[in-house]
Protein backbone atom coordinates (compact mmCIF):
# COMPACT_ATOMS: atom_id res chain seq x y z
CA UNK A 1 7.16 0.91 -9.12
CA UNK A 2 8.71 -0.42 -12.25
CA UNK A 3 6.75 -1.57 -15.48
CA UNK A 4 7.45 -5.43 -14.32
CA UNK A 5 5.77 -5.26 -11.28
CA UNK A 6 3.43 -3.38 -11.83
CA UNK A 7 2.58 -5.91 -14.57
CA UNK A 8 3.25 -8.64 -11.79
CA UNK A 9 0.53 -7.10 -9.52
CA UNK A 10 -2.29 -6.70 -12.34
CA UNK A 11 -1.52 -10.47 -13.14
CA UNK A 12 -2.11 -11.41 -9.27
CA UNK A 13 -5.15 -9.52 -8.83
CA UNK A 14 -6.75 -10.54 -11.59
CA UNK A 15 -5.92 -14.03 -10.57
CA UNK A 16 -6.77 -13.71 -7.08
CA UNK A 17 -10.79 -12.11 -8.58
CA UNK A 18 -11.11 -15.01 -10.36
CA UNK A 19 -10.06 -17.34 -7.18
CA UNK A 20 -12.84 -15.71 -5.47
CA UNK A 21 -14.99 -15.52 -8.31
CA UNK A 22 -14.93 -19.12 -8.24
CA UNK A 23 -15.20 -19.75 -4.56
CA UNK A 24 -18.21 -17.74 -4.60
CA UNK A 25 -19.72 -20.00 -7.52
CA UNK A 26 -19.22 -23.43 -5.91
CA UNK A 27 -20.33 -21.68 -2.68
CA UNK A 28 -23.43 -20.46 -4.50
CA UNK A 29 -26.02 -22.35 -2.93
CA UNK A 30 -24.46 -22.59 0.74
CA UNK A 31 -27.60 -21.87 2.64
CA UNK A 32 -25.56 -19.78 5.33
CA UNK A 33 -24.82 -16.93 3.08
CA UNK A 34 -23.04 -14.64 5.74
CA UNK A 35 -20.30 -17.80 6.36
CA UNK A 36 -19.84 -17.66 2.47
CA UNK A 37 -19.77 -13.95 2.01
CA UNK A 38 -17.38 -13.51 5.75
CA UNK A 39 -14.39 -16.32 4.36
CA UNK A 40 -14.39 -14.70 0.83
CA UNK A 41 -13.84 -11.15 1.81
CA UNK A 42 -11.32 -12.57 4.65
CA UNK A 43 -9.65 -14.02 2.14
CA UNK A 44 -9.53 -11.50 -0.40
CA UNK A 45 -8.29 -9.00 2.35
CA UNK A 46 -5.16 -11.08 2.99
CA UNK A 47 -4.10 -11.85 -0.55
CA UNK A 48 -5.07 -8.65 -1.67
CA UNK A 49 -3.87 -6.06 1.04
CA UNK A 50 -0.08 -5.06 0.07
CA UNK A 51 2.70 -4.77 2.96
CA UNK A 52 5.48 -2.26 2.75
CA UNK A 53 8.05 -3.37 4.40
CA UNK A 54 10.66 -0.80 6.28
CA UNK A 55 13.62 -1.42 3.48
CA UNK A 56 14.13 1.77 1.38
CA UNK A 57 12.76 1.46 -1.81
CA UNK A 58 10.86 -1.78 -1.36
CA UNK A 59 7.82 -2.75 -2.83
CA UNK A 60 4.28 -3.26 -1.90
CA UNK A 61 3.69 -7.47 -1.91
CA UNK A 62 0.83 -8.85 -1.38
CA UNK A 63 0.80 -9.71 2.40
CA UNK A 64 -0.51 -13.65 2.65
CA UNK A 65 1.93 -14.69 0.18
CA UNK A 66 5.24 -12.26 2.07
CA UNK A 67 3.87 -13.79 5.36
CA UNK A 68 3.71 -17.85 4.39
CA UNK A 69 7.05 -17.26 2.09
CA UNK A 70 9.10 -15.18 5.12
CA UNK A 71 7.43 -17.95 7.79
CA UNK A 72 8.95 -20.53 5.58
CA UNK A 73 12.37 -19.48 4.01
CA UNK A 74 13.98 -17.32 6.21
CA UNK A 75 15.50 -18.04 9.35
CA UNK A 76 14.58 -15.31 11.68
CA UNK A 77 10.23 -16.43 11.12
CA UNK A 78 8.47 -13.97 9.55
CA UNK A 79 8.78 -9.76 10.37
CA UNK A 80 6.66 -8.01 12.83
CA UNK A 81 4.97 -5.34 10.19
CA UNK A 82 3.86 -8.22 7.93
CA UNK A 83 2.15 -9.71 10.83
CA UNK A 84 0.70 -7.25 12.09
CA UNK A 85 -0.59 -6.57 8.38
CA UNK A 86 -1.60 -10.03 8.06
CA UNK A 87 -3.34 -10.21 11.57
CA UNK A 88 -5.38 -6.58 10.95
CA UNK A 89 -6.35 -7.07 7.49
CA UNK A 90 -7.98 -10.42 8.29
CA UNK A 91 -9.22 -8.79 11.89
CA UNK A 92 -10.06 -5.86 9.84
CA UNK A 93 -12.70 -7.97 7.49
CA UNK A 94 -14.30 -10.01 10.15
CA UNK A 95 -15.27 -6.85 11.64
CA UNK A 96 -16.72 -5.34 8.53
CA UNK A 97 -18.61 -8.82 8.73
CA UNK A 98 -19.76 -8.59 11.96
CA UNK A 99 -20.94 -4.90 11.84
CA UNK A 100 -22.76 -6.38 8.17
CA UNK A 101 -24.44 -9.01 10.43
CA UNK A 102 -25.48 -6.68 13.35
CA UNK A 103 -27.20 -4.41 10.60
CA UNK A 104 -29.05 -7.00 9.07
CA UNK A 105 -30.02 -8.99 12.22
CA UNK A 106 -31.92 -5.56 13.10
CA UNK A 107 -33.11 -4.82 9.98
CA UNK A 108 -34.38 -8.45 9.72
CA UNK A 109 -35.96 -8.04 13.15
CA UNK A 110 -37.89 -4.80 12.37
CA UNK A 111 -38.98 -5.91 9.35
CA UNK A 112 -40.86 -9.00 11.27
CA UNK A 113 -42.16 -6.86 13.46
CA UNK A 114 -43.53 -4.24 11.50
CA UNK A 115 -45.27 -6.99 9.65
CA UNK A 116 -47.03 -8.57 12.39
CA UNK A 117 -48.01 -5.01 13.41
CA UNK A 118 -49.47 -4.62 9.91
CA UNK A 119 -51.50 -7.99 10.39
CA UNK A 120 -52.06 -7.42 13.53
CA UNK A 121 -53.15 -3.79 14.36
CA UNK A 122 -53.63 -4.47 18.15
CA UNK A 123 -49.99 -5.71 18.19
CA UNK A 124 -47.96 -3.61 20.48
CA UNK A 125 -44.46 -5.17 21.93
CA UNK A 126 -43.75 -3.53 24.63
C-alpha cells in the first residue's frame, strides 16, 4: 500500500471515530441503550470493514463507500464480493448484537432472581 493511501485510510478512520463518537453523544441519553449501541457498531462495521476486490494489485476500500459509489457510477450495479462484504459485515454486527442481548437478558434475569431468593429465602422457582 503506498504512503498516499495509507495516509488516505488513517484520515477516514479517524473521521469515521469521530462520526460515531458523535452519534454516540447525541444518542447519549436514548433510554433503549441496546438500539443505540446495535446502529453504531452496524455502522461502524460497514464504513470501516475494507473490501478487496479480485483486480491484481488493488486496494483495500472501505466497503459502504465502494458499494454506494459502484451502485451509482458504474453501469453494470455494484460487484458481487462488495456485496457480499457489505451484506456480512452489517449481518456480521447484528449478530454480535444479538448474542450481546441474549447474554444480558440472562444475566439480567438471574440477577432478579437471585435477589428475590435473597429476600425471600422460601423462594424456590421451580
Amino acid at each position: 500500500m503506498s504512503e498516499d493511501f495509507r495516509i488516505a485510510w488513517i484520515v477516514y478512520t479517524g473521521s469515521t471515530l469521530v462520526l460515531l463518537a458523535a452519534g454516540w453523544w447525541f444518542m447519549r441519553n436514548w433510554r433503549w441503550s441496546w438500539l443505540r449501541r446495535t446502529l453504531l457498531l452496524v455502522s461502524a462495521s460497514v464504513l470501516l470493514v475494507p473490501v478487496k476486490t479480485p483486480v491484481a494489485e488493488s486496494v483495500a476500500l472501505p466497503v459502504l463507500p465502494l458499494y454506494l459509489y459502484q451502485s451509482l457510477f458504474e453501469e453494470s450495479g455494484a460487484a458481487p464480493e462488495v456485496t457480499a462484504n457489505l451484506v456480512f459485515a452489517a449481518g456480521g454486527a447484528l449478530a454480535v448484537m444479538v448474542v450481546w442481548g441474549l447474554v444480558s437478558l440472562l444475566s439480567r434475569f438471574r440477577r432478579e432472581r437471585r435477589r428475590r431468593f435473597d429476600e425471600d429465602p422460601y423462594f424456590n422457582e421451580q
